[in-house]
PDB file of N, CA and C in Angstrom:
ATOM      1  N   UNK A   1      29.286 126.698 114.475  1.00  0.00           N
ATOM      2  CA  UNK A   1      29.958 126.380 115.717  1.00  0.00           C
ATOM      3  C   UNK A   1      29.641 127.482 116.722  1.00  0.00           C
ATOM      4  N   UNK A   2      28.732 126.997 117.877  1.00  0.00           N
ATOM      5  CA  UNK A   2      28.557 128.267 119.001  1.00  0.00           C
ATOM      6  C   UNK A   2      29.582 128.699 119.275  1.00  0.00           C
ATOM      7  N   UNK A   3      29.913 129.789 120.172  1.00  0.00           N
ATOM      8  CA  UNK A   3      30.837 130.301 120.856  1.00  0.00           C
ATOM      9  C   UNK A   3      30.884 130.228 122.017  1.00  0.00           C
ATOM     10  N   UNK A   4      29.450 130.207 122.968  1.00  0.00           N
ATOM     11  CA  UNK A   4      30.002 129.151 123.635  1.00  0.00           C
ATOM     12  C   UNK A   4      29.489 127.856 123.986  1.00  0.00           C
ATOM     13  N   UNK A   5      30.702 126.630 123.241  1.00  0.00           N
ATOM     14  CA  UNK A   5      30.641 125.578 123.114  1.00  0.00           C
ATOM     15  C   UNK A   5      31.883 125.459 124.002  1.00  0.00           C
ATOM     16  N   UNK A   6      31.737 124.695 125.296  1.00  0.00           N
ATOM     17  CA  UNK A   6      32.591 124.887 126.421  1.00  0.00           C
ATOM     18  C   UNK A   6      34.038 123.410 125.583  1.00  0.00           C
ATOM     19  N   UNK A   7      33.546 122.859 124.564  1.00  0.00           N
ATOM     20  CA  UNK A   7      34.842 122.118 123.897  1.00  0.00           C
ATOM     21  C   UNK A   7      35.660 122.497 122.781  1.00  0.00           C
ATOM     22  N   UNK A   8      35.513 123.858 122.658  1.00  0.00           N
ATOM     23  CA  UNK A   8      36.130 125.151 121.898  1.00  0.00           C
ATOM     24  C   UNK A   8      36.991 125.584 122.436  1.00  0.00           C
ATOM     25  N   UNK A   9      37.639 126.355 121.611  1.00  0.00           N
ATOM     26  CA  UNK A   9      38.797 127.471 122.090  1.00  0.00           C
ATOM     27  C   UNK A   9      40.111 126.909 123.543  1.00  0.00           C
ATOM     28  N   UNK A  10      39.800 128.319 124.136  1.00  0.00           N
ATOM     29  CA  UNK A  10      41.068 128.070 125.514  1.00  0.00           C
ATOM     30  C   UNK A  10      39.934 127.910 126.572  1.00  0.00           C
ATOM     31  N   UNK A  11      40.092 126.861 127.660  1.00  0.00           N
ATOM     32  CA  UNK A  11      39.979 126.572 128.885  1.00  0.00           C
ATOM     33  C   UNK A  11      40.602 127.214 129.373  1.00  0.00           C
ATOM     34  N   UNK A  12      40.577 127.003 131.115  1.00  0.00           N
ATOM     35  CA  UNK A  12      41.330 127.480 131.991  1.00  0.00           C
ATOM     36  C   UNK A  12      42.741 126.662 132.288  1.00  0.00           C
ATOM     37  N   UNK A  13      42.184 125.368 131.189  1.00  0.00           N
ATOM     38  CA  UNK A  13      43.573 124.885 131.484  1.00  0.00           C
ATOM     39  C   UNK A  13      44.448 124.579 130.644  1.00  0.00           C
ATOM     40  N   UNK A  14      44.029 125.313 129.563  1.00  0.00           N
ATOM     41  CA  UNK A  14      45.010 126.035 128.746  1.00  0.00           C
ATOM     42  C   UNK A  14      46.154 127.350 128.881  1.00  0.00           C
ATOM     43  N   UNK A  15      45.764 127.868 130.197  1.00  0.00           N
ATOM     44  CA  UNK A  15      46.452 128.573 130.719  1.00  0.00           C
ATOM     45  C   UNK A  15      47.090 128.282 131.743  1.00  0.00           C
ATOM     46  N   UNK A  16      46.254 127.433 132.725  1.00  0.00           N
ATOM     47  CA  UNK A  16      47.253 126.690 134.020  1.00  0.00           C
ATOM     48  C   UNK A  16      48.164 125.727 133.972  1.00  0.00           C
ATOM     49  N   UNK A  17      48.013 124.444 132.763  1.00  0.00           N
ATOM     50  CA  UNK A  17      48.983 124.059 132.430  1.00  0.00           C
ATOM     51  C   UNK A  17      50.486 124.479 132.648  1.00  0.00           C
ATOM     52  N   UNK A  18      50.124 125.418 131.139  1.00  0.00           N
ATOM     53  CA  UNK A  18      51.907 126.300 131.033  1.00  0.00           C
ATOM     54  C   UNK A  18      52.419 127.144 132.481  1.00  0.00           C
ATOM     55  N   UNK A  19      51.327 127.341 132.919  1.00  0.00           N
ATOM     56  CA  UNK A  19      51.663 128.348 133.983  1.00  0.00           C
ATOM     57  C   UNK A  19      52.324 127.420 135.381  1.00  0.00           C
ATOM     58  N   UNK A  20      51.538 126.045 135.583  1.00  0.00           N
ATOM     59  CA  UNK A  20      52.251 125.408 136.470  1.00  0.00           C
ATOM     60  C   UNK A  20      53.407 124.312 136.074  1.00  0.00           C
ATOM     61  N   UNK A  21      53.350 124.342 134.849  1.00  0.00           N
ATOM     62  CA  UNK A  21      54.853 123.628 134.180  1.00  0.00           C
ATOM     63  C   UNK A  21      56.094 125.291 134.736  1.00  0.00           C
ATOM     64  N   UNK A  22      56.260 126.367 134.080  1.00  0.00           N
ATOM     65  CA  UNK A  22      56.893 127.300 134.395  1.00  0.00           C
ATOM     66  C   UNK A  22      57.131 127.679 135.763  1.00  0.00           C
ATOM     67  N   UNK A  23      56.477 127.684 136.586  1.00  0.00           N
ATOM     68  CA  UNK A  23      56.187 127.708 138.225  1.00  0.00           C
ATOM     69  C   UNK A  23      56.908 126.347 139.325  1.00  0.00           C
ATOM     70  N   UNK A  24      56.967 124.751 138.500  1.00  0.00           N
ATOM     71  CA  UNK A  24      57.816 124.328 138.624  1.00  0.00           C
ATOM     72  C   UNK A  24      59.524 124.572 138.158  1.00  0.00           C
ATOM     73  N   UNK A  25      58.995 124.779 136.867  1.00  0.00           N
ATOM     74  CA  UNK A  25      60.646 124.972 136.476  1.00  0.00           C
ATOM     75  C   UNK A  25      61.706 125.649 137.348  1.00  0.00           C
ATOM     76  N   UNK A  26      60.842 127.126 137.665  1.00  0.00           N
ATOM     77  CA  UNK A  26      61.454 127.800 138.718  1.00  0.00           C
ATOM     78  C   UNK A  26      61.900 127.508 139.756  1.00  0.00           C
ATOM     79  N   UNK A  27      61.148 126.933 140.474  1.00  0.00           N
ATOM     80  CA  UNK A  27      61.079 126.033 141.822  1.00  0.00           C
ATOM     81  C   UNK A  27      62.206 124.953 142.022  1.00  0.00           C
ATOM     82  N   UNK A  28      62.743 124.517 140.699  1.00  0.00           N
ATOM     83  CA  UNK A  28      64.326 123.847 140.973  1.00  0.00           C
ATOM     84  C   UNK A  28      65.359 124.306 141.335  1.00  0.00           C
ATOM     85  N   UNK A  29      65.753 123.836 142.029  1.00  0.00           N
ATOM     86  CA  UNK A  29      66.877 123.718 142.869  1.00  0.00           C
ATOM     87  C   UNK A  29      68.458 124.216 141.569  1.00  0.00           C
ATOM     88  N   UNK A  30      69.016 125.124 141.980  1.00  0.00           N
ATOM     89  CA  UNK A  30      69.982 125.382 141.115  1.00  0.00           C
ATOM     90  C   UNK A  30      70.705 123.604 140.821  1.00  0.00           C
ATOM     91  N   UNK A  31      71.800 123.573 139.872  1.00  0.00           N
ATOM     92  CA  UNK A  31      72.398 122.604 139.457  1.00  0.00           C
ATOM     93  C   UNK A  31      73.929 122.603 139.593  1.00  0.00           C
ATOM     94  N   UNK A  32      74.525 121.574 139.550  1.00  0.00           N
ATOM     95  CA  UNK A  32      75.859 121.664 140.511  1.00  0.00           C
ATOM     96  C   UNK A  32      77.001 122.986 139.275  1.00  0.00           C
ATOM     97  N   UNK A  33      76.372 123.029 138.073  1.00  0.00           N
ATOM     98  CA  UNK A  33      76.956 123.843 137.247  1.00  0.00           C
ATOM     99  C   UNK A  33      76.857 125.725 137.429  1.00  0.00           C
ATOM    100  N   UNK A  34      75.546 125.541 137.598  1.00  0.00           N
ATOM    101  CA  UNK A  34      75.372 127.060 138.265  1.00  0.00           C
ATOM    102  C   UNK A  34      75.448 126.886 139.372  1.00  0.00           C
ATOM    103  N   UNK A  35      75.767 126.575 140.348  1.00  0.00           N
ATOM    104  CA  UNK A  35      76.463 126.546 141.542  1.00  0.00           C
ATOM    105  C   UNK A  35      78.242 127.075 141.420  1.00  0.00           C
ATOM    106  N   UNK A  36      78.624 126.238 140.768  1.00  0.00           N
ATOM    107  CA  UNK A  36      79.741 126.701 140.119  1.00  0.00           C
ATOM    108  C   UNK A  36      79.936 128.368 139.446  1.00  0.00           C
ATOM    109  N   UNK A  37      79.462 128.536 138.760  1.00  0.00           N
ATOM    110  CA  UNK A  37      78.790 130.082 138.084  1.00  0.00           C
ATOM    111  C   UNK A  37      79.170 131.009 139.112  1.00  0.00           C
ATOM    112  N   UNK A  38      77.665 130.802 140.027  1.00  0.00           N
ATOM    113  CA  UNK A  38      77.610 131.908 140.943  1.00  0.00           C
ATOM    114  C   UNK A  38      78.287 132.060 142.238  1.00  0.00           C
ATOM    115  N   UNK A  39      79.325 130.907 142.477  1.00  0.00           N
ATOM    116  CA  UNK A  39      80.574 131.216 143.211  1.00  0.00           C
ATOM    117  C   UNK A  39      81.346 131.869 142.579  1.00  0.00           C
ATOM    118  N   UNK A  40      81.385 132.265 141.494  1.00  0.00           N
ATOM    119  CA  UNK A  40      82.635 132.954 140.623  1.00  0.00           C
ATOM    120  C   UNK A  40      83.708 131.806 140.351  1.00  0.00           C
ATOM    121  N   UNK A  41      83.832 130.009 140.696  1.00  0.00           N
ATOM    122  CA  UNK A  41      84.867 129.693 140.174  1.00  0.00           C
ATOM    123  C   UNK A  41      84.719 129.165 138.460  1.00  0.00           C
ATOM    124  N   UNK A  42      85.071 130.227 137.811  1.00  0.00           N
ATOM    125  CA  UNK A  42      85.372 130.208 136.781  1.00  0.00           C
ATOM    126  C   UNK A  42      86.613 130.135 135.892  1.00  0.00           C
ATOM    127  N   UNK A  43      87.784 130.261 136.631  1.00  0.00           N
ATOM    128  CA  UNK A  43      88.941 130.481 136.303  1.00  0.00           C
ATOM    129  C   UNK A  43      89.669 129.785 137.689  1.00  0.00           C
ATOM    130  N   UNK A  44      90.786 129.085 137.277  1.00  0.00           N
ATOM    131  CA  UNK A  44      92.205 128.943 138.307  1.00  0.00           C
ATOM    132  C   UNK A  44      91.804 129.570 139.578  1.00  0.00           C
ATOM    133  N   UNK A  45      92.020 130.635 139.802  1.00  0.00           N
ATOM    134  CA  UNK A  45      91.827 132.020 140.409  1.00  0.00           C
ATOM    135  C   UNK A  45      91.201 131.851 141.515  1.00  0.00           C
ATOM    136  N   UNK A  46      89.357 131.805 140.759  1.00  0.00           N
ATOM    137  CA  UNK A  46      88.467 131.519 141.426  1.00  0.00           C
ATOM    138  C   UNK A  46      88.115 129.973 141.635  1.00  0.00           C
ATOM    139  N   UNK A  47      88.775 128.987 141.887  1.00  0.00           N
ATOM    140  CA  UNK A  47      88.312 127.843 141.722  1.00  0.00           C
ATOM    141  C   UNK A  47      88.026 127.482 143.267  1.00  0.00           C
ATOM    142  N   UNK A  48      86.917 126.697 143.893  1.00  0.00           N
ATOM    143  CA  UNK A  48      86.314 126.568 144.920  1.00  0.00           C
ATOM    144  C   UNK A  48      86.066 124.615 145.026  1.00  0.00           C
ATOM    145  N   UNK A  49      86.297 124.805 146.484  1.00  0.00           N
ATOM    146  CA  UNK A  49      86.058 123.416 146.893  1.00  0.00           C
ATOM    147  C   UNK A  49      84.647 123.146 146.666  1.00  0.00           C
ATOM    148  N   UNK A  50      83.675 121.740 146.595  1.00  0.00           N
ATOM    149  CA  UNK A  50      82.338 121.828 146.249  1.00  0.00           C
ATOM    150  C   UNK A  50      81.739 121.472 147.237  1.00  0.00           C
ATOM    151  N   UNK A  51      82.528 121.002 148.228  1.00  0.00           N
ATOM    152  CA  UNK A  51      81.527 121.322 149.844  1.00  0.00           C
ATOM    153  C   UNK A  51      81.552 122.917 150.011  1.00  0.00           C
ATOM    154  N   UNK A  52      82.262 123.603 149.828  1.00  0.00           N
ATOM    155  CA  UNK A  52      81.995 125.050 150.001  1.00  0.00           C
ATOM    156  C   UNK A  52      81.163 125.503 149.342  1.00  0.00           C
ATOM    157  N   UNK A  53      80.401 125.159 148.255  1.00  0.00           N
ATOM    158  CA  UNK A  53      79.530 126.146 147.536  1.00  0.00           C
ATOM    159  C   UNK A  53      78.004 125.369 147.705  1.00  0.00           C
ATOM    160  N   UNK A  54      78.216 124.007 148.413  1.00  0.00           N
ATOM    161  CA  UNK A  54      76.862 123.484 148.366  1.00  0.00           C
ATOM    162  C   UNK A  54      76.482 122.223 147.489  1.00  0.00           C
ATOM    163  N   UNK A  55      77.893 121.643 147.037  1.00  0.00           N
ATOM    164  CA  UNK A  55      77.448 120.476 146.297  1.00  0.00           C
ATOM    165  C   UNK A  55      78.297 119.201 146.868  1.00  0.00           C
ATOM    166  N   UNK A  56      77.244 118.257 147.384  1.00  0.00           N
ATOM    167  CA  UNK A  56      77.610 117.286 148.297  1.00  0.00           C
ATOM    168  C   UNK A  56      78.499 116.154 147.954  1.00  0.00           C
ATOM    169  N   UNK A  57      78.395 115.950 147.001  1.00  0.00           N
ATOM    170  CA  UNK A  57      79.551 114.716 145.910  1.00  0.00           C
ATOM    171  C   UNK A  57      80.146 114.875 144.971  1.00  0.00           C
ATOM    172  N   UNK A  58      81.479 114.523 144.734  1.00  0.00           N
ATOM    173  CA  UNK A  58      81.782 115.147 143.577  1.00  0.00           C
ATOM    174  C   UNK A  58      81.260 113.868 142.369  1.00  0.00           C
ATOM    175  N   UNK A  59      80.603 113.351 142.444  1.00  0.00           N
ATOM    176  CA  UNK A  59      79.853 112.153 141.707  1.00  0.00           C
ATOM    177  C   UNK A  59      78.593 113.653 140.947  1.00  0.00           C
ATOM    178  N   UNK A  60      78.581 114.324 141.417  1.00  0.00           N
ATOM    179  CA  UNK A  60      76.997 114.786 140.798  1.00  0.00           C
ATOM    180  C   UNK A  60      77.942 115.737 139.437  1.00  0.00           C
ATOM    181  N   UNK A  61      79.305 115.989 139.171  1.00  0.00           N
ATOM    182  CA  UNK A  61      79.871 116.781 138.029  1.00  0.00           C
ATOM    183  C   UNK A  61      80.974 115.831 137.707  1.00  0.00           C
ATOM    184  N   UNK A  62      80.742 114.473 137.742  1.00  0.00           N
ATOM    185  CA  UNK A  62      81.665 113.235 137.556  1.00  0.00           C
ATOM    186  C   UNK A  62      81.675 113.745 135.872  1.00  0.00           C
ATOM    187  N   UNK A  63      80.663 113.632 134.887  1.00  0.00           N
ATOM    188  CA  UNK A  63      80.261 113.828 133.593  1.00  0.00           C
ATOM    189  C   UNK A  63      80.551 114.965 133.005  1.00  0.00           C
ATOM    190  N   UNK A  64      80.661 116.272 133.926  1.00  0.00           N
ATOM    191  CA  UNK A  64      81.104 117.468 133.360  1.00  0.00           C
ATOM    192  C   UNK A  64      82.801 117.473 133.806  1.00  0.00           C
ATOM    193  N   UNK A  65      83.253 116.587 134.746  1.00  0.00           N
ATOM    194  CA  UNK A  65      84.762 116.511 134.720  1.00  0.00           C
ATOM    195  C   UNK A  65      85.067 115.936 133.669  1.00  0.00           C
ATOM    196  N   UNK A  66      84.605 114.594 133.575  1.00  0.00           N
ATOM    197  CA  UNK A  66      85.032 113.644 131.993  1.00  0.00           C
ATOM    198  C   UNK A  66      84.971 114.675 130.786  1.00  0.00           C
ATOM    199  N   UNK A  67      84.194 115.680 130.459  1.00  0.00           N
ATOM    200  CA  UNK A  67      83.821 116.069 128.996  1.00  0.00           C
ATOM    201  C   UNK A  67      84.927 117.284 129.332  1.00  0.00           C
ATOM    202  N   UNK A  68      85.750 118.129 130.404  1.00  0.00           N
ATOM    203  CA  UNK A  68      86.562 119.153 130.474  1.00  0.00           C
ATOM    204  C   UNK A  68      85.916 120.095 130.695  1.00  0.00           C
ATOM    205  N   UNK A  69      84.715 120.189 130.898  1.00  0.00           N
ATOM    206  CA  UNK A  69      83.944 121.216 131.555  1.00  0.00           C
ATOM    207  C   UNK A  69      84.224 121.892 132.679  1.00  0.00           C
ATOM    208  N   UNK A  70      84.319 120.802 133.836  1.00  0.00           N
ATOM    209  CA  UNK A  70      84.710 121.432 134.626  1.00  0.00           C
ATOM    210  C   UNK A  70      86.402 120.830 134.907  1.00  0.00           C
ATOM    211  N   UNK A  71      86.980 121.423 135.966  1.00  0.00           N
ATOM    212  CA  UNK A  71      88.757 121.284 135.638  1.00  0.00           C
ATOM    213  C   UNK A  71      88.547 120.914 137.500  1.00  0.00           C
ATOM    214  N   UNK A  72      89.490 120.271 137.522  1.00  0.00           N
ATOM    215  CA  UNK A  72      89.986 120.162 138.855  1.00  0.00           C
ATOM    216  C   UNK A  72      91.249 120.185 139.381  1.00  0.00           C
ATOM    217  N   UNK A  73      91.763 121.278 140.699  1.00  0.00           N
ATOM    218  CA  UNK A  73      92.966 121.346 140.567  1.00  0.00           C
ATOM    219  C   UNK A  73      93.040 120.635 141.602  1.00  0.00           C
ATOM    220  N   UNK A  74      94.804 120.331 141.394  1.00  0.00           N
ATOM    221  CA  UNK A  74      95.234 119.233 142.662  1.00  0.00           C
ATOM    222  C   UNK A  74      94.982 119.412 143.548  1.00  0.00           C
ATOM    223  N   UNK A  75      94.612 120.330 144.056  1.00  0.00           N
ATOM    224  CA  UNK A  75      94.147 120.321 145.645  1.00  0.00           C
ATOM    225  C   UNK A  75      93.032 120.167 145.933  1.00  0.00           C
ATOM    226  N   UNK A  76      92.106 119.899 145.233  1.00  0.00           N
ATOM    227  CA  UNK A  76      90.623 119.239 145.203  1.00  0.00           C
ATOM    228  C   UNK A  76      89.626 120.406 144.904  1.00  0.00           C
ATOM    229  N   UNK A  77      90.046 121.383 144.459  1.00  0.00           N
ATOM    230  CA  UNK A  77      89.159 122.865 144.214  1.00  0.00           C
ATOM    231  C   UNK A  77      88.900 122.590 142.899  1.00  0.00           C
ATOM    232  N   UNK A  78      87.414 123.133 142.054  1.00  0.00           N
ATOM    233  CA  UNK A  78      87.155 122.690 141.037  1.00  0.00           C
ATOM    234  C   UNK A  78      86.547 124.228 140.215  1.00  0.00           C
ATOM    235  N   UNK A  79      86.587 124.505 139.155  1.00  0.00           N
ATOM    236  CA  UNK A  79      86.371 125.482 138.406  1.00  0.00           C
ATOM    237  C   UNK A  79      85.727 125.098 137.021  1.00  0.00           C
ATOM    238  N   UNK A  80      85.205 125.949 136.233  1.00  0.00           N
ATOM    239  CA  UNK A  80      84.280 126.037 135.138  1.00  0.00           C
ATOM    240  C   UNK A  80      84.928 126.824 133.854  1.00  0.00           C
ATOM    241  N   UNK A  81      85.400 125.677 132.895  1.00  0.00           N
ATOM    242  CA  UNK A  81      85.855 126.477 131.562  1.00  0.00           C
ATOM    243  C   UNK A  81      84.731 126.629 131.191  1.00  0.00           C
ATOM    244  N   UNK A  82      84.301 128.110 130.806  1.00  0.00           N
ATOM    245  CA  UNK A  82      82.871 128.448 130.120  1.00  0.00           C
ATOM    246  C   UNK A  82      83.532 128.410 128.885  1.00  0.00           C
ATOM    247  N   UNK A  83      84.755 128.725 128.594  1.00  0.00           N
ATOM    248  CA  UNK A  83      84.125 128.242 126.386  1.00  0.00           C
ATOM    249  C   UNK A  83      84.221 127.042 126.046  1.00  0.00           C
ATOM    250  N   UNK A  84      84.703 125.806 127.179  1.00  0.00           N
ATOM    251  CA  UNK A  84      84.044 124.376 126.850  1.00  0.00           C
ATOM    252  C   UNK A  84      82.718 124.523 127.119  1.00  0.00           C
ATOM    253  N   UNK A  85      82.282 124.718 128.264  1.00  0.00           N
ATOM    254  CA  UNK A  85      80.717 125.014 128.338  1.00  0.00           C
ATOM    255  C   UNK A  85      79.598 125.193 127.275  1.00  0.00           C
ATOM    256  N   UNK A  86      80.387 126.758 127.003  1.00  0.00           N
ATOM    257  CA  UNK A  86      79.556 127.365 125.624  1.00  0.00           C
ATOM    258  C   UNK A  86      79.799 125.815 124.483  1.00  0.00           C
ATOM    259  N   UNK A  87      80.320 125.777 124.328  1.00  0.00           N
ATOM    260  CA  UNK A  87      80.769 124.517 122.628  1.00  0.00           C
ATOM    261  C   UNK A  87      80.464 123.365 123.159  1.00  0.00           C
ATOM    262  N   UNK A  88      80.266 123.359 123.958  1.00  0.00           N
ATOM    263  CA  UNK A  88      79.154 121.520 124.506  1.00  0.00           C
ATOM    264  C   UNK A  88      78.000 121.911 124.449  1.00  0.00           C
ATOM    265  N   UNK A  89      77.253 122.774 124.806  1.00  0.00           N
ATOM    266  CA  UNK A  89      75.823 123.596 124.889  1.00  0.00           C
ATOM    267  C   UNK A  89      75.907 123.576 122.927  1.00  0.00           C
ATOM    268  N   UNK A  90      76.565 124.380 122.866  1.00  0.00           N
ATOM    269  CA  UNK A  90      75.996 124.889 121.056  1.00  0.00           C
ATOM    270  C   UNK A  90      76.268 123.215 120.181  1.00  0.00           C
ATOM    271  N   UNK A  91      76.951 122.478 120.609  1.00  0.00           N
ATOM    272  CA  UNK A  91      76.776 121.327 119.874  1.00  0.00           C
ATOM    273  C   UNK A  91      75.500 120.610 120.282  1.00  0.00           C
ATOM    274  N   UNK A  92      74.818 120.767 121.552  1.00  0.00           N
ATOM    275  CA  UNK A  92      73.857 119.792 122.212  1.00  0.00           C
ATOM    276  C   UNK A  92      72.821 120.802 121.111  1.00  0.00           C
ATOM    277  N   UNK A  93      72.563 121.900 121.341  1.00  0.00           N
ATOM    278  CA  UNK A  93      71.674 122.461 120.487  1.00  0.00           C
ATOM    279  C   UNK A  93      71.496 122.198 119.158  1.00  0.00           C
ATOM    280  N   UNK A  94      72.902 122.270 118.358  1.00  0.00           N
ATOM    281  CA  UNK A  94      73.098 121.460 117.234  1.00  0.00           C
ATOM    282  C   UNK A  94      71.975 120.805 116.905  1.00  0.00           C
ATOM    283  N   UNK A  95      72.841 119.336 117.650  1.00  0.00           N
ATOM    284  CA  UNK A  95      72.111 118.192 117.414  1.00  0.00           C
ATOM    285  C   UNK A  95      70.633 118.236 117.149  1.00  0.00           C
ATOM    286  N   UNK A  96      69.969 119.122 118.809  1.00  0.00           N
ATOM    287  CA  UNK A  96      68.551 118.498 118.672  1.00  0.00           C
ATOM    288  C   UNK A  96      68.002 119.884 117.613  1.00  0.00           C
ATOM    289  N   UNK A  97      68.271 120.731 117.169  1.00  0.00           N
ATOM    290  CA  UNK A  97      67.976 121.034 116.475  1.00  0.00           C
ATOM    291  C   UNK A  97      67.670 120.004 114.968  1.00  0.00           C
ATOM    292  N   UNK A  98      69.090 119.433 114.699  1.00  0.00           N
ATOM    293  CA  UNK A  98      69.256 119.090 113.393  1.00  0.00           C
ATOM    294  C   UNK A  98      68.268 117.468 113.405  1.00  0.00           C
ATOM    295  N   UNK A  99      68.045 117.193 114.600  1.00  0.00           N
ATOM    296  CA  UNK A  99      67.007 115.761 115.009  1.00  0.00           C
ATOM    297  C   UNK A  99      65.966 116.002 114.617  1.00  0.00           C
ATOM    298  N   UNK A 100      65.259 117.140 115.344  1.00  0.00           N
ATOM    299  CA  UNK A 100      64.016 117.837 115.131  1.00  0.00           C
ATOM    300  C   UNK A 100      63.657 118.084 113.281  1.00  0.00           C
ATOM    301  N   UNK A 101      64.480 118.909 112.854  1.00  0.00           N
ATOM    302  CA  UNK A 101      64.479 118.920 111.204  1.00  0.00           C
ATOM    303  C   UNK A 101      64.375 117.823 110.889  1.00  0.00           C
ATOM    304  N   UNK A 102      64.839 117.159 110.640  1.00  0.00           N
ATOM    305  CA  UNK A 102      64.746 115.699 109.999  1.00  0.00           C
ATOM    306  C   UNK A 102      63.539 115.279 110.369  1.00  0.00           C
ATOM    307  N   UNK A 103      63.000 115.219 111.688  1.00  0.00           N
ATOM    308  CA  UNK A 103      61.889 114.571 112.213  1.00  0.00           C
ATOM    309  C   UNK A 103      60.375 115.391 111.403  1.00  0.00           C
ATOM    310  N   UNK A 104      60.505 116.753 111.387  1.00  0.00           N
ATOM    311  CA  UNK A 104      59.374 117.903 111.534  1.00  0.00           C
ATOM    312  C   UNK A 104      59.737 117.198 109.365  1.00  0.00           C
ATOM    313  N   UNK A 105      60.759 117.049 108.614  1.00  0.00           N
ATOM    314  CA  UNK A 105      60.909 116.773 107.177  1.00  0.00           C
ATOM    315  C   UNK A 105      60.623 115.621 107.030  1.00  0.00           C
ATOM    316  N   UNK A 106      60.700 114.481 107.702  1.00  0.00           N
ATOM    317  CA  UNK A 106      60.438 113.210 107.269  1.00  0.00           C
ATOM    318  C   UNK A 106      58.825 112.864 107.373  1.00  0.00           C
ATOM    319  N   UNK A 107      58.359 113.679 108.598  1.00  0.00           N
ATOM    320  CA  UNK A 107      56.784 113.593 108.789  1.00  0.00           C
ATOM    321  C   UNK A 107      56.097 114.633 107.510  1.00  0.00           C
ATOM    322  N   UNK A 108      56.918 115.322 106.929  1.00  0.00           N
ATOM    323  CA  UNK A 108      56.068 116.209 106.003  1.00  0.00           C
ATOM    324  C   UNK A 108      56.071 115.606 104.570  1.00  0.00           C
ATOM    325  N   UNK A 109      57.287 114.610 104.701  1.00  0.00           N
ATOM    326  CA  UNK A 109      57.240 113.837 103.708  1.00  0.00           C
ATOM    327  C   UNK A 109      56.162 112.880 103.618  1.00  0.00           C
ATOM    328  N   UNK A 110      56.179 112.061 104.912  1.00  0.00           N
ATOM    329  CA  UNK A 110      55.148 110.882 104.836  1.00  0.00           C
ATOM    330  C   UNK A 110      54.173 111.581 104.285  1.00  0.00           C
ATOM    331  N   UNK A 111      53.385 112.562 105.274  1.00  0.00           N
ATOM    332  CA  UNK A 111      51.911 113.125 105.321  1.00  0.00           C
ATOM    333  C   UNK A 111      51.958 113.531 103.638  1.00  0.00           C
ATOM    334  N   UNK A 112      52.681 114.136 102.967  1.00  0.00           N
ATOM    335  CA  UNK A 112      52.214 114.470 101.242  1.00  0.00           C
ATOM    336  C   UNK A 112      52.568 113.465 100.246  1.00  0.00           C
ATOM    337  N   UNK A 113      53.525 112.129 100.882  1.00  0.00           N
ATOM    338  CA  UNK A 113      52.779 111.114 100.300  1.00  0.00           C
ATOM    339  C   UNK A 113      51.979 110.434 100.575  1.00  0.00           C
ATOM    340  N   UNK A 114      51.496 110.228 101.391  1.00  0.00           N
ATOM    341  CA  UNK A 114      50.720 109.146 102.119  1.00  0.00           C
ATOM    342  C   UNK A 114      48.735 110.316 101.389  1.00  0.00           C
ATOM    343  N   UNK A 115      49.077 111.806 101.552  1.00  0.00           N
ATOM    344  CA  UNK A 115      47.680 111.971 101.101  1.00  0.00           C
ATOM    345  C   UNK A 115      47.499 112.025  99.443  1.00  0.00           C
ATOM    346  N   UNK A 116      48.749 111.941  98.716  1.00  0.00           N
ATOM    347  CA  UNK A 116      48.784 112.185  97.555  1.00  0.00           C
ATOM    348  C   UNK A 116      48.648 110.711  96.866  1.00  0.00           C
ATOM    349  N   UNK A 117      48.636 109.855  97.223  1.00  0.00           N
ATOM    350  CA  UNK A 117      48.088 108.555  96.696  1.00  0.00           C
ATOM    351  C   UNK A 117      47.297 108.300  97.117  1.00  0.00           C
ATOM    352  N   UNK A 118      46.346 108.724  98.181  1.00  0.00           N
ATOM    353  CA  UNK A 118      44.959 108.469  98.408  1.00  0.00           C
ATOM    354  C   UNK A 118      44.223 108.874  97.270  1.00  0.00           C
ATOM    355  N   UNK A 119      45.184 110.133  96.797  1.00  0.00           N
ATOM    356  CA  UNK A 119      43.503 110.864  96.065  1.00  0.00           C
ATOM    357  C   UNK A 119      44.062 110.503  94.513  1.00  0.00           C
TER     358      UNK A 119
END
């Protein structure tokens, strides 16, 4: 196998790829949750209206009100329980962790039976 055989190894776009996937990532627009965050309403205390911090509907944290994520007090100011946060996050991780296993075990299953009765 030459070395250089230009359908070898890393391209250039083996590097620009990742580099312009990451370069987007950045480029997003915070989310109505860290918006929340970096107002400080995290507590009662600090709890903030969401036209004040930059989030235009309260339709866009409709889903993090339902799950108790975020809290809303009667006067329409809204705040962020971070240890619901944290324990919705570590269960979502959970999951796709425990998806992934199964998936990355069931394919390792097929593949050593599927080559072990060939031969």
């Amino acid at each position: 196998m030459p070395l250089r055989d230009p359908n070898v190894g890393f391209g250039i776009g083996a590097i620009l790829a990742p580099a312009g996937i990451i370069a987007m990532m950045l480029r997003q627009p915070k989310g109505p949750l860290r918006l929340l965050v970096d107002a400080g309403a995290t507590d009662p205390d600090g709890a903030r209206k969401l036209s004040s911090i930059g989030i235009p509907r309260e339709a866009l944290i409709e889903r993090a009100l339902a799950n108790g994520v975020v809290v809303k007090e009667a006067d329409g100011r809204c705040w962020i329980d971070q240890a619901r946060l944290r324990q919705r996050r570590l269960r979502l991780a959970l999951l796709v962790g425990g998806i992934a296993f199964l998936c990355v075990i069931s394919l390792w299953i097929l593949v050593h039976f599927t080559t072990s009765a060939s031969n």
